[in-house]
N, C-alpha and C. Protein backbone atom coordinates (compact mmCIF):
# COMPACT_ATOMS: atom_id res chain seq x y z
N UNK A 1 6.37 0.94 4.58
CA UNK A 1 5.68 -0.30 4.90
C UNK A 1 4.19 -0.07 5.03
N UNK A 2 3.64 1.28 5.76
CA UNK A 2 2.77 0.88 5.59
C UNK A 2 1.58 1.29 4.96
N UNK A 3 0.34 0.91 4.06
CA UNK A 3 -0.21 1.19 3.22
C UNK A 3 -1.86 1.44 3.39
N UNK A 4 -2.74 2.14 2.36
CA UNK A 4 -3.57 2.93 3.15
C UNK A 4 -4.82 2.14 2.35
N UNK A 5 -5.77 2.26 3.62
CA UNK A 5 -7.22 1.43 3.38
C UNK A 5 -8.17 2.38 2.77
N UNK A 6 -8.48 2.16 1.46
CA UNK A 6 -10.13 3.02 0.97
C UNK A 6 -11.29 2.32 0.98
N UNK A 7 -12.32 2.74 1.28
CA UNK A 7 -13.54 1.99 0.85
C UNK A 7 -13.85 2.52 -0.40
N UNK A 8 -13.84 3.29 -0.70
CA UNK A 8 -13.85 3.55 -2.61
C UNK A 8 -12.54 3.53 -3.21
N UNK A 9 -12.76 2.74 -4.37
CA UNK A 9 -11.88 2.82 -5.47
C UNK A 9 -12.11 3.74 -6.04
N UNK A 10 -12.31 4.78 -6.32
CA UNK A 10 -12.07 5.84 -6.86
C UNK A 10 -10.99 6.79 -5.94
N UNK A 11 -10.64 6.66 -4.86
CA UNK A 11 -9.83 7.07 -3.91
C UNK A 11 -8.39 6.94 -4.39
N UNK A 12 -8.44 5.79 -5.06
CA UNK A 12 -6.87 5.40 -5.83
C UNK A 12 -6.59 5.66 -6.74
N UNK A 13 -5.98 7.00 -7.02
CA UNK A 13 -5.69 8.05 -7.74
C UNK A 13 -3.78 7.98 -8.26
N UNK A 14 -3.29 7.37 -7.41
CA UNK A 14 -1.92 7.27 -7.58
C UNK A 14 -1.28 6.81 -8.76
N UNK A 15 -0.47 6.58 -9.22
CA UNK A 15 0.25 5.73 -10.20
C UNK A 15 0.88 4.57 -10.01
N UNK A 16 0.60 4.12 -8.58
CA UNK A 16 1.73 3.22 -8.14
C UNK A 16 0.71 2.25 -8.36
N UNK A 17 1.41 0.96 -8.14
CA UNK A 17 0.34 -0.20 -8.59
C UNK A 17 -0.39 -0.38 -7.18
N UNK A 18 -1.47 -1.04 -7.16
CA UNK A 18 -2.64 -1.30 -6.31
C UNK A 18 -3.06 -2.44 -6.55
N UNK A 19 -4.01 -2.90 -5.27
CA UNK A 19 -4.74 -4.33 -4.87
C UNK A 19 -6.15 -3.84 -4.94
N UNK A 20 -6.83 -4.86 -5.54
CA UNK A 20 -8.51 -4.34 -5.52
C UNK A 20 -8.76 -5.54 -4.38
N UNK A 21 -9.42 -5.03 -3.29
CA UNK A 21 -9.66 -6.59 -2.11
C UNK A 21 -11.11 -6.58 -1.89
N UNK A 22 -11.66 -7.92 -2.44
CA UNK A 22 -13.20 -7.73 -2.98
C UNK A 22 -13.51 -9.09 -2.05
N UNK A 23 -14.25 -8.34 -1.33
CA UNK A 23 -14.79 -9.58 -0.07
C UNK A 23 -16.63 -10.07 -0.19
N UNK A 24 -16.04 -11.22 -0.15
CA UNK A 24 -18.06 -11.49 -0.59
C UNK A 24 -18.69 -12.75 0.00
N UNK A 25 -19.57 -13.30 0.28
CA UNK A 25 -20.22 -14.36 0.82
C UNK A 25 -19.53 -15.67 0.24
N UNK A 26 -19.59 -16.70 0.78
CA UNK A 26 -18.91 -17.51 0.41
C UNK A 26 -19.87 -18.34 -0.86
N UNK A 27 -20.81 -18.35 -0.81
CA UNK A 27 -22.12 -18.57 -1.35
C UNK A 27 -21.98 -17.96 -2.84
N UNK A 28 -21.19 -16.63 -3.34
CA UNK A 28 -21.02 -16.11 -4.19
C UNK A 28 -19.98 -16.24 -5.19
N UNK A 29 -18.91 -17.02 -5.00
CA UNK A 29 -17.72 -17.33 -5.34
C UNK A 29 -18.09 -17.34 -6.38
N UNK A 30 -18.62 -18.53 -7.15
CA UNK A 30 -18.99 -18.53 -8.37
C UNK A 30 -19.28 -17.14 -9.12
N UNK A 31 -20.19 -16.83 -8.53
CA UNK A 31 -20.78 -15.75 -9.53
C UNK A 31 -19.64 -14.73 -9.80
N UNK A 32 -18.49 -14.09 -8.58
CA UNK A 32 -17.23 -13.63 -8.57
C UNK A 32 -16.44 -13.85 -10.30
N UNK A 33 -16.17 -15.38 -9.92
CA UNK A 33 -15.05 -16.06 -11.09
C UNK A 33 -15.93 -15.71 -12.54
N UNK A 34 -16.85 -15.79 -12.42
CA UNK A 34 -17.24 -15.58 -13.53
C UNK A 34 -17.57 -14.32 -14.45
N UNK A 35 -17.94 -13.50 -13.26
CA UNK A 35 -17.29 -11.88 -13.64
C UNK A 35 -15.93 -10.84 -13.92
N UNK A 36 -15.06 -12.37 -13.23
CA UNK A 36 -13.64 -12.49 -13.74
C UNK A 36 -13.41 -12.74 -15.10
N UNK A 37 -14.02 -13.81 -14.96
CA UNK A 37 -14.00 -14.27 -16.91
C UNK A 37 -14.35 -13.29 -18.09
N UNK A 38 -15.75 -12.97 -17.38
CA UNK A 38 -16.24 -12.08 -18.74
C UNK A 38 -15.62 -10.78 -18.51
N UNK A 39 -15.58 -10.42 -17.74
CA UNK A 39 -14.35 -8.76 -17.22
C UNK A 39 -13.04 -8.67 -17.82
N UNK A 40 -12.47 -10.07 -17.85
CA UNK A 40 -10.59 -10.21 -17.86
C UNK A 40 -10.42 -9.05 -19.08
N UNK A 41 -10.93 -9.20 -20.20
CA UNK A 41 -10.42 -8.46 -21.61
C UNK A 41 -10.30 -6.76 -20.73
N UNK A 42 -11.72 -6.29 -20.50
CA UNK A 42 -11.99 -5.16 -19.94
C UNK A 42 -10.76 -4.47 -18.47
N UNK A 43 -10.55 -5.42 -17.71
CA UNK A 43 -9.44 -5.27 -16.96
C UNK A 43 -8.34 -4.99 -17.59
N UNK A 44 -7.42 -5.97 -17.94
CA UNK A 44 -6.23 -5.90 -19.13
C UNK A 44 -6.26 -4.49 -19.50
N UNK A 45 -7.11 -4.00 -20.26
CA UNK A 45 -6.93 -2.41 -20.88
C UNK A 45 -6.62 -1.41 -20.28
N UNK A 46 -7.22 -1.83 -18.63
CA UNK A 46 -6.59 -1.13 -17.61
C UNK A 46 -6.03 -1.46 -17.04
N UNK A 47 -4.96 -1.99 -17.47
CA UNK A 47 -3.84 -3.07 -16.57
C UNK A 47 -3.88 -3.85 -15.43
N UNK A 48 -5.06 -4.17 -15.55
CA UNK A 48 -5.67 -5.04 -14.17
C UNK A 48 -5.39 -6.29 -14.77
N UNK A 49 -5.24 -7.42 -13.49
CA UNK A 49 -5.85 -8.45 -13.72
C UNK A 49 -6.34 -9.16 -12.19
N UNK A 50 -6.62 -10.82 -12.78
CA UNK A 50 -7.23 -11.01 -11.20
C UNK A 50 -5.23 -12.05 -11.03
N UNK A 51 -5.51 -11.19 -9.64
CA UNK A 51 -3.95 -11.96 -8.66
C UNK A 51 -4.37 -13.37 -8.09
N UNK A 52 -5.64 -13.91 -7.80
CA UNK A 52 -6.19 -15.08 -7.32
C UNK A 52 -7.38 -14.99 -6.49
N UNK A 53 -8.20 -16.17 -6.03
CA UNK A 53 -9.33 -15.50 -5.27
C UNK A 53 -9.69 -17.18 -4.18
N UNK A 54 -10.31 -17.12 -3.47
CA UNK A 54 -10.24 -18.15 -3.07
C UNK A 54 -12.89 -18.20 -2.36
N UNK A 55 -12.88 -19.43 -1.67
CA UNK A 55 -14.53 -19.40 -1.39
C UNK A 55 -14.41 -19.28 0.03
N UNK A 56 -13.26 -19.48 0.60
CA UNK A 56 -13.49 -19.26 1.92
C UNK A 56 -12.21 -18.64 2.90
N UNK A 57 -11.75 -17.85 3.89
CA UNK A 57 -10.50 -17.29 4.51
C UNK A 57 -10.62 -17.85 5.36
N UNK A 58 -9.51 -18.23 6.37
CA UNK A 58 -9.21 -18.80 7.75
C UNK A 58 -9.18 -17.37 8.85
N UNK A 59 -9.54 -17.35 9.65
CA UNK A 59 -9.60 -16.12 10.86
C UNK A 59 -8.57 -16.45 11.73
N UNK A 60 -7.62 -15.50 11.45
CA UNK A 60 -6.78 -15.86 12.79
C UNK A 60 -7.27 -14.96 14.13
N UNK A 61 -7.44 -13.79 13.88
CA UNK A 61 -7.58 -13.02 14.76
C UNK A 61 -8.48 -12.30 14.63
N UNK A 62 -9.83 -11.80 15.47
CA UNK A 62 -10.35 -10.66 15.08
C UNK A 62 -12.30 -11.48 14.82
N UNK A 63 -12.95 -10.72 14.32
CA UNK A 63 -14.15 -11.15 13.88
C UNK A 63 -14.14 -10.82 12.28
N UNK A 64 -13.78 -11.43 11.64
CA UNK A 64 -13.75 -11.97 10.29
C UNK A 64 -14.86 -12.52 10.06
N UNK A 65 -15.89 -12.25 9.50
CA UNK A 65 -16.90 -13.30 9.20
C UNK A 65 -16.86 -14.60 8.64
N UNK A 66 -17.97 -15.56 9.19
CA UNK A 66 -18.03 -17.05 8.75
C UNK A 66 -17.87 -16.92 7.20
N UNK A 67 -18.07 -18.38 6.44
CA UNK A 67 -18.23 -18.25 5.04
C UNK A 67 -18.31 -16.93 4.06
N UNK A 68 -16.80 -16.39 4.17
CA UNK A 68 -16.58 -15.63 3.35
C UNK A 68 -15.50 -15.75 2.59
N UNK A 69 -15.47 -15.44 1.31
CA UNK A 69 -14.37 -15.36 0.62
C UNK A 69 -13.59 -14.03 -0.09
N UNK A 70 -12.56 -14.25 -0.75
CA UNK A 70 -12.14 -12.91 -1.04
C UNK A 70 -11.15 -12.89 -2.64
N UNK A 71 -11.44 -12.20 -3.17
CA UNK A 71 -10.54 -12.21 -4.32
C UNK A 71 -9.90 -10.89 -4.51
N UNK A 72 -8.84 -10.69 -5.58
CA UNK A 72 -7.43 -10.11 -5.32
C UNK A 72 -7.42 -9.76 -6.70
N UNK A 73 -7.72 -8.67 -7.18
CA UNK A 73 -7.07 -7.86 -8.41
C UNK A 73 -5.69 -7.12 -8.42
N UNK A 74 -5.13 -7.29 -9.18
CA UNK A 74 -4.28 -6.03 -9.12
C UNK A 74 -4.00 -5.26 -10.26
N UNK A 75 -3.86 -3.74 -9.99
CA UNK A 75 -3.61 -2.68 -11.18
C UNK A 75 -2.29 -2.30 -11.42
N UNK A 76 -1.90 -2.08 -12.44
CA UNK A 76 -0.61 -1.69 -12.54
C UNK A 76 -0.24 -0.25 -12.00
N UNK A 77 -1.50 0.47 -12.33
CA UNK A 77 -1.65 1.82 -11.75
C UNK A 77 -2.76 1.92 -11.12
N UNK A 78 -2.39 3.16 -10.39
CA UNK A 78 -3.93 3.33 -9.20
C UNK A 78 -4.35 4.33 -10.41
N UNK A 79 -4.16 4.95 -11.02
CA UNK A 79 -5.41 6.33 -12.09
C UNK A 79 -5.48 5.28 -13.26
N UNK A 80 -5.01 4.35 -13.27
CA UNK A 80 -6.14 3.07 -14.40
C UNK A 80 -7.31 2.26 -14.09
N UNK A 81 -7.11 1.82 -12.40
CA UNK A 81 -7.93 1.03 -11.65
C UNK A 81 -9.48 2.18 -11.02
N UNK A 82 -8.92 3.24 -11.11
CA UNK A 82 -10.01 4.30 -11.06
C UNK A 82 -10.89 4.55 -12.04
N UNK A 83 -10.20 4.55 -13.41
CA UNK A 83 -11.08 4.64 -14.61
C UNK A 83 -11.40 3.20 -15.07
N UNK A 84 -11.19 2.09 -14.60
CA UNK A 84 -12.06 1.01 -14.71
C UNK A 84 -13.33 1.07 -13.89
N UNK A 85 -13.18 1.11 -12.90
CA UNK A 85 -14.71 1.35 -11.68
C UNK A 85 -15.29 2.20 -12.52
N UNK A 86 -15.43 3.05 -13.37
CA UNK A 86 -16.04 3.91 -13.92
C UNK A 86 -16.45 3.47 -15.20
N UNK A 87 -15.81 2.58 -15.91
CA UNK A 87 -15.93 1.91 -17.31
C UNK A 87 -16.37 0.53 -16.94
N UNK A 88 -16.48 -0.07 -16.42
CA UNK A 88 -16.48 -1.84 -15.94
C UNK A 88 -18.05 -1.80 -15.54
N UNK A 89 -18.64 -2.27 -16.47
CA UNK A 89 -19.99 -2.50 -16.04
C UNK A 89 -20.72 -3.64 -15.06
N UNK A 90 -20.04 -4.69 -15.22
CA UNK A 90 -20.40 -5.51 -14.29
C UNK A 90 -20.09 -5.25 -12.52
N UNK A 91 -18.60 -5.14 -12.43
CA UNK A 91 -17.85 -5.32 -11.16
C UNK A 91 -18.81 -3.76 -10.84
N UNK A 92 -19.01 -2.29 -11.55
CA UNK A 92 -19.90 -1.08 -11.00
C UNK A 92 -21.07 -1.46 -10.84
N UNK A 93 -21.79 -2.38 -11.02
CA UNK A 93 -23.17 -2.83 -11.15
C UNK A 93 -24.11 -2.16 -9.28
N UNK A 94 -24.82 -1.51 -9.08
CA UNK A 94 -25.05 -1.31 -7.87
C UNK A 94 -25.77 -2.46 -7.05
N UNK A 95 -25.44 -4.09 -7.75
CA UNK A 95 -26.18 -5.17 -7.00
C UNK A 95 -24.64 -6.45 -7.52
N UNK A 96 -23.80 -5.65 -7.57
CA UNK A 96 -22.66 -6.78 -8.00
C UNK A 96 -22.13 -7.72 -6.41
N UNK A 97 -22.25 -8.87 -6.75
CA UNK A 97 -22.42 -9.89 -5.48
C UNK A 97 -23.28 -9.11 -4.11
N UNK A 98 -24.09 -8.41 -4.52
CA UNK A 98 -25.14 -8.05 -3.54
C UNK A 98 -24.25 -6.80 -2.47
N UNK A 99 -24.10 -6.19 -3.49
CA UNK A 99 -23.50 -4.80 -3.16
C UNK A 99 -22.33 -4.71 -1.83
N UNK A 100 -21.18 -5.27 -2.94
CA UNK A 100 -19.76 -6.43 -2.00
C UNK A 100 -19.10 -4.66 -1.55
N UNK A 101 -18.49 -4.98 -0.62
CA UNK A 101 -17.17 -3.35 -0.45
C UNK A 101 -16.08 -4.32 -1.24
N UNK A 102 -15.09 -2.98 -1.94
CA UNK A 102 -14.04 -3.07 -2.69
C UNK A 102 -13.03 -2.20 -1.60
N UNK A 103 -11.78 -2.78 -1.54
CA UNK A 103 -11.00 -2.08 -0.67
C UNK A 103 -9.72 -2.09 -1.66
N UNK A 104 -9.21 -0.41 -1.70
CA UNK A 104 -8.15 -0.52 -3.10
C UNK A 104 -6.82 -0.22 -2.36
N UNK A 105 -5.77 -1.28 -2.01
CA UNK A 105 -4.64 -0.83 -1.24
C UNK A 105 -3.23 -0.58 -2.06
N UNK A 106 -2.78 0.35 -1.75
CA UNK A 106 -1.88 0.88 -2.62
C UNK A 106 -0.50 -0.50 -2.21
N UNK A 107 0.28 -0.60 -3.26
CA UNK A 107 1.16 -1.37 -2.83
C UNK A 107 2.56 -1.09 -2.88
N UNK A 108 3.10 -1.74 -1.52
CA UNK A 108 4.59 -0.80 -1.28
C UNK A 108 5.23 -1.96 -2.20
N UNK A 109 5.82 -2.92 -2.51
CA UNK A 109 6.66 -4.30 -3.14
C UNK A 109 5.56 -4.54 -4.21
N UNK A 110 6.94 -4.85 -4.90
CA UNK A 110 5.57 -5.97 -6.41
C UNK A 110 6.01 -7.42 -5.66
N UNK A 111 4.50 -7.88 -6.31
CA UNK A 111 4.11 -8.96 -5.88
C UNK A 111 4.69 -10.76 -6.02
N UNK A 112 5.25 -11.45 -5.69
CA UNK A 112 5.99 -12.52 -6.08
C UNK A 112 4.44 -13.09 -6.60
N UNK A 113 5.23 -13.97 -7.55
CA UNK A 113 3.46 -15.11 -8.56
C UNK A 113 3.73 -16.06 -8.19
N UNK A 114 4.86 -16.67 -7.48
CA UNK A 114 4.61 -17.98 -7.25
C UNK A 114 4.39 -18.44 -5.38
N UNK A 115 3.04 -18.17 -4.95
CA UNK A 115 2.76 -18.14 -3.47
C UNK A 115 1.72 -18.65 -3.29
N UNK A 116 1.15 -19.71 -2.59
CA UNK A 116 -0.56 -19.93 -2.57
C UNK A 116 -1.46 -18.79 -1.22
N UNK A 117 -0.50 -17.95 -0.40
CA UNK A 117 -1.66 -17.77 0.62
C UNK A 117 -1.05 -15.97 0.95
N UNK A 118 -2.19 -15.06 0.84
CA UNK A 118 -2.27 -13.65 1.01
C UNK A 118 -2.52 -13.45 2.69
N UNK A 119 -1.78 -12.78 3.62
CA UNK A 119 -2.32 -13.01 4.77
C UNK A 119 -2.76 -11.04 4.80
N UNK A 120 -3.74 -10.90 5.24
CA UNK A 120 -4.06 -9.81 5.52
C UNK A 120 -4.33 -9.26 6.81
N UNK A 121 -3.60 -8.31 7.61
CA UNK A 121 -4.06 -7.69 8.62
C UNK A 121 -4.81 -6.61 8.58
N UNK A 122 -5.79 -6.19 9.10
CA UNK A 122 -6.60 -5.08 8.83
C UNK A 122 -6.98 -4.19 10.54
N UNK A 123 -6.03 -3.60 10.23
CA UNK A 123 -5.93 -2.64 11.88
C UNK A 123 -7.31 -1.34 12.00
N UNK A 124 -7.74 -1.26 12.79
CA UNK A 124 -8.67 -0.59 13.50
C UNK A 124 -7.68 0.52 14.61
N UNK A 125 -7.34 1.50 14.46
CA UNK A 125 -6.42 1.97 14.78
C UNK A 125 -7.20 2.68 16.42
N UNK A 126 -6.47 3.02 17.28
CA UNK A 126 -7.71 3.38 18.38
C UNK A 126 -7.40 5.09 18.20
N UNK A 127 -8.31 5.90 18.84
CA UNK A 127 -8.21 7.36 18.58
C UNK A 127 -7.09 7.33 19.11
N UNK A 128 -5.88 8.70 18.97
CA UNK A 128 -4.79 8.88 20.06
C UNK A 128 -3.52 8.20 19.76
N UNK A 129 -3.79 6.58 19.12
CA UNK A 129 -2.85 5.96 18.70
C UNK A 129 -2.23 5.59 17.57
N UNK A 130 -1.31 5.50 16.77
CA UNK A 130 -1.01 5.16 15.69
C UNK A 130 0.14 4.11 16.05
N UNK A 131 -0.19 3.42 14.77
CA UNK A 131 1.34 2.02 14.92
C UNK A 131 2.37 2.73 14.31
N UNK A 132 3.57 2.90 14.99
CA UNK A 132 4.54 4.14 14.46
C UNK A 132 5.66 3.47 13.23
N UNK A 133 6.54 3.55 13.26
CA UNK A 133 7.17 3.39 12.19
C UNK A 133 7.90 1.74 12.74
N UNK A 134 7.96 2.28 13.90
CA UNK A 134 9.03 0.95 14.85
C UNK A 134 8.21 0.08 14.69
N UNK A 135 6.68 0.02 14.99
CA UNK A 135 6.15 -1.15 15.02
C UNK A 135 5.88 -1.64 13.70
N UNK A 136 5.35 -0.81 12.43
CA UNK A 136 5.29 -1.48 11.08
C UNK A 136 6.32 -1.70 10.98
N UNK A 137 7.86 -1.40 11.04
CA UNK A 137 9.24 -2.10 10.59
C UNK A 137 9.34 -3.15 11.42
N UNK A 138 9.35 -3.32 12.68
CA UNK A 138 9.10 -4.86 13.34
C UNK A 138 8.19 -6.16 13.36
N UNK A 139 6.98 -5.41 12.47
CA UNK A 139 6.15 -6.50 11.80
C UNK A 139 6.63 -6.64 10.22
N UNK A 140 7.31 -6.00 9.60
CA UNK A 140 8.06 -6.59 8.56
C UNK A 140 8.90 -7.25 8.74
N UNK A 141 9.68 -6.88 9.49
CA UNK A 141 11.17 -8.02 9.89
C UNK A 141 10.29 -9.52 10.18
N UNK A 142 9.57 -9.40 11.13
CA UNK A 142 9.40 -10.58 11.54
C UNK A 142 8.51 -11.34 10.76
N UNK A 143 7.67 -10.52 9.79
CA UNK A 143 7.07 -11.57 8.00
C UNK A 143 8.18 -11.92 7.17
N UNK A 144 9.44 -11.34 6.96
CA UNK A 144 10.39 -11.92 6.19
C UNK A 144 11.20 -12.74 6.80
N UNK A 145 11.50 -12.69 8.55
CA UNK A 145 12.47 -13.80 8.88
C UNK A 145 11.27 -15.00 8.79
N UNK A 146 9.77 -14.71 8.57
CA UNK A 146 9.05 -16.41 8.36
C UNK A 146 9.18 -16.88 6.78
N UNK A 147 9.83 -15.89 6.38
CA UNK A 147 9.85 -16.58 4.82
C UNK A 147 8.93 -15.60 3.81
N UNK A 148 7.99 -14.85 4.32
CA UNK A 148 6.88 -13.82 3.76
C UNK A 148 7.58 -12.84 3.00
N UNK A 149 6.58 -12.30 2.40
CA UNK A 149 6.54 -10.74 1.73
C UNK A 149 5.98 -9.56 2.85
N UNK A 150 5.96 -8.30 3.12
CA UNK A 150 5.53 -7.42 3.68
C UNK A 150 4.25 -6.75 2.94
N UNK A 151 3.33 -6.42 3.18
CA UNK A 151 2.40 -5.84 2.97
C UNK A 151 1.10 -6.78 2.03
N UNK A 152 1.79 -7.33 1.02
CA UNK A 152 0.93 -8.63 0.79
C UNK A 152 1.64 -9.48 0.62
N UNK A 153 1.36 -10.24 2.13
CA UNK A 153 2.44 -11.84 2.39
C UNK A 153 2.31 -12.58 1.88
N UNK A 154 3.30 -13.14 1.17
CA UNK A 154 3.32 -14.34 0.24
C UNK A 154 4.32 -15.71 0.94
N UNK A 155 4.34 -16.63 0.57
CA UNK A 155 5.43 -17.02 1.41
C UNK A 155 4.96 -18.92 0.51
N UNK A 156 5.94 -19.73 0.26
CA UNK A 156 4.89 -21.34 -0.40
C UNK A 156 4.89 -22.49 0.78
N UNK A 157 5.22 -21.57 1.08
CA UNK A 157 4.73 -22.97 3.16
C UNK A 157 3.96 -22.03 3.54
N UNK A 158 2.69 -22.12 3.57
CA UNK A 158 1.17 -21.91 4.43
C UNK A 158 1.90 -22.02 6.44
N UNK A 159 2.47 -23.33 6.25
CA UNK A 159 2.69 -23.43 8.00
C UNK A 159 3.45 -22.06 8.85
N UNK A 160 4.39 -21.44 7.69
CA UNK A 160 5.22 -20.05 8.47
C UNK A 160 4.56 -19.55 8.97
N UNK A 161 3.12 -19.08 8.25
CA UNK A 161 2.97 -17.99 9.21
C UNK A 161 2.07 -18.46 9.90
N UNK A 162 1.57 -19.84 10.31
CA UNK A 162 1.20 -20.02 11.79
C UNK A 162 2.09 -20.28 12.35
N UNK A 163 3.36 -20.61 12.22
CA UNK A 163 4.87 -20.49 13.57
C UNK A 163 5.08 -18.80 13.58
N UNK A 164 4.88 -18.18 12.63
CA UNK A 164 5.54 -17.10 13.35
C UNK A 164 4.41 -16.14 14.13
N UNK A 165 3.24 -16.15 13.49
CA UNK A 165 2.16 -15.63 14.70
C UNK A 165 2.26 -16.76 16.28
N UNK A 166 2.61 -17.83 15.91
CA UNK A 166 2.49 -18.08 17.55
C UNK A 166 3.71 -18.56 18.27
N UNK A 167 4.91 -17.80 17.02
CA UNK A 167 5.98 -17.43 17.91
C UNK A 167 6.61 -16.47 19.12
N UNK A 168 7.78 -16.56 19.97
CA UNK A 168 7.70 -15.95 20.69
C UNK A 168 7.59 -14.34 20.26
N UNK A 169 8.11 -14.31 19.06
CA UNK A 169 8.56 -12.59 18.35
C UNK A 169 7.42 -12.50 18.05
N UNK A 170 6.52 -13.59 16.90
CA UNK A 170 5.05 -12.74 17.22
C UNK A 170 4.34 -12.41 18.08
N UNK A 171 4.21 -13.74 19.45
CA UNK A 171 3.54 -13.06 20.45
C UNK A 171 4.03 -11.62 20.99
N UNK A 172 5.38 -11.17 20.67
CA UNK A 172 5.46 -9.80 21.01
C UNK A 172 5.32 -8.87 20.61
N UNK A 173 4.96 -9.36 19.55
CA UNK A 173 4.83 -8.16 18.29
C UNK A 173 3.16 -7.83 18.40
N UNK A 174 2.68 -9.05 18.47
CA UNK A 174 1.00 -8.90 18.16
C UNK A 174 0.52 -8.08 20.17
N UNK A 175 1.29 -8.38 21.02
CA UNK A 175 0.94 -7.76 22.66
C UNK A 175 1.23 -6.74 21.82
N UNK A 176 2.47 -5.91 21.31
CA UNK A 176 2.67 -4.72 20.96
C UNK A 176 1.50 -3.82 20.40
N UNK A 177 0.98 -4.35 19.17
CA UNK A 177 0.38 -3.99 18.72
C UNK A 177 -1.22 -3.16 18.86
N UNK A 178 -1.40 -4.44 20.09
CA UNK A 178 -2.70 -4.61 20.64
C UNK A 178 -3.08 -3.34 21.72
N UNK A 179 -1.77 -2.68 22.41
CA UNK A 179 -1.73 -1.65 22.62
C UNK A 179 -2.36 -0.36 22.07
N UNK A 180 -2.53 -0.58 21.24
CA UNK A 180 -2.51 0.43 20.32
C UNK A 180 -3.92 0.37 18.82
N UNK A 181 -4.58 -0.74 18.37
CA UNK A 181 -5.00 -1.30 17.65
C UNK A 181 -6.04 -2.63 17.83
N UNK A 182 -7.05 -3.10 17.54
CA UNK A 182 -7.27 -3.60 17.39
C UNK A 182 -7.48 -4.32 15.90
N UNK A 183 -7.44 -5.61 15.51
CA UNK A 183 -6.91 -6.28 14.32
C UNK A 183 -8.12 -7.42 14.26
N UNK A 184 -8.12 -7.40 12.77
CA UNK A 184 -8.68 -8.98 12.24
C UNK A 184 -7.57 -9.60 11.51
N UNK A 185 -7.29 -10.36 11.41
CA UNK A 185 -6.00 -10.98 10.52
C UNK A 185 -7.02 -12.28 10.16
N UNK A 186 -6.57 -12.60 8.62
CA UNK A 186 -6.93 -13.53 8.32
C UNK A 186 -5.90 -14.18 7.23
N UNK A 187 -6.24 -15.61 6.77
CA UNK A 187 -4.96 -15.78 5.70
C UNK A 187 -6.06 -16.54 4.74
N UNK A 188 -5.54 -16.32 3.09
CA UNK A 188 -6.79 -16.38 1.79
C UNK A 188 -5.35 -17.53 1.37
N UNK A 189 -6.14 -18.59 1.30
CA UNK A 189 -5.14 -19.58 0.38
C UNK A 189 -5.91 -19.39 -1.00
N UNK A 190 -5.60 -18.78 -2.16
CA UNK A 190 -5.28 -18.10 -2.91
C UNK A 190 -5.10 -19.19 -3.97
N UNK A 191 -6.26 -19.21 -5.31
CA UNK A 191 -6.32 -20.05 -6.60
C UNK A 191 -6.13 -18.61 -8.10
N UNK A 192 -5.23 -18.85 -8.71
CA UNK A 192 -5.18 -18.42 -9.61
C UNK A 192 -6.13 -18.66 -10.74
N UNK A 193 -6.39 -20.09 -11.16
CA UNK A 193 -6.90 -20.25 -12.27
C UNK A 193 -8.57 -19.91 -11.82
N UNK A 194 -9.40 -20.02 -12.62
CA UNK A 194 -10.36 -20.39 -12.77
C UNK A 194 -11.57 -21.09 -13.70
C-alpha cells in the first residue's frame, strides 16, 4: 500500500508504472494544458500520458496552498518516465511554469479511467515514527469501504470521501494517524480533456 515520494523524477528508476504529480499556480493552468498538447506525441514514446489535471484543489487537511492546481501524468514505466525528463524539452525547461516541483509516485494498482476526483494524502512523517503496515492497511480498507481506489483514489461520487473522512472510522483513522504524522490531504476534481 504504501508508495514512495521523490522530488526528482529521475529517482524513478523502476519498471513499475508511475504518477508524475505536477503542482503549479493556479494562474498557470493554461500554460500547463498546453504543454500537454504540444508534449502528448513526445510523452506517448515514453509511454506517458496526461491522466487529467484540474486549475484549482480543495484542502481538506493540512496547509495546501490557495489557488493551486495540479495535473497527473502517468508512465507505464518508471525507466521510461526517467528518460523523458531527460528528452522532453519543454516540461525540463529550468523556467517550466516558473520552476513547478514534479513529484514521481510509484504506483501500487492500475488506475480505473472512469473517476472525476484524485484525493491525495501527503504525510510528513515525524522523526521516530513511521505509519506501520496496520495503519496503511486500515486507511485502505476504509478508501474502499467509501467506494475509492487505494493509493490514487478514484471513486464517481466526489461526496464519499467527504462521508468517509468525517466518518466515525475516519475520524479514527485520521486521530490515528496524527499520532504519528502530520498530513495535507487534498482532493483534485480531475478533467481529462483539454
Amino acid at each position: 500500500m504504501s508508495c514512495e515520494k521523490s522530488s526528482a523524477l529521475k529517482d524513478c528508476q523502476s519498471g513499475d508504472r508511475v504518477a508524475v504529480l505536477i503542482g503549479f499556480q493556479s494562474s498557470l493552468h493554461r500554460n500547463f494544458c498546453n504543454a500537454c498538447v504540444r508534449q502528448a506525441s513526445v510523452m506517448k514514446q515514453y509511454t506517458g500520458n496526461l491522466l487529467g489535471h484540474c486549475e484549482t484543489v480543495e484542502s481538506i487537511e493540512g496547509c495546501w496552498p490557495k489557488n493551486y492546481g495540479l495535473g497527473v501524468l502517468i508512465f507505464e514505466q518508471g525507466r521510461e518516465c526517467a528518460k523523458w525528463t531527460t528528452s522532453d524539452p519543454v516540461f525540463r525547461a529550468q523556467d517550466f511554469l516558473e520552476q513547478v516541483e514534479m513529484y514521481c509516485v510509484p504506483l501500487c494498482n492500475s488506475i480505473p479511467t472512469d473517476y472525476p476526483v484524485l484525493s491525495i494524502i501527503d504525510l510528513d512523517v515525524r522523526e521516530g515514527a513511521g505509519p506501520s503496515n496496520d495503519t496503511l492497511g486500515s486507511h485502505a480498507e476504509c478508501v474502499r469501504a467509501a467506494g475509492g481506489f487505494p493509493c490514487v483514489a478514484a471513486t464517481g461520487r466526489v461526496h464519499k470521501f467527504h462521508a468517509w473522512y468525517t466518518s466515525e472510522a475516519g475520524a479514527a483513522e485520521r486521530e490515528k494517524r496524527q499520532q504519528v504524522a502530520n498530513a495535507d490531504i487534498i482532493l483534485a476534481c480531475l478533467t481529462r480533456e483539454i
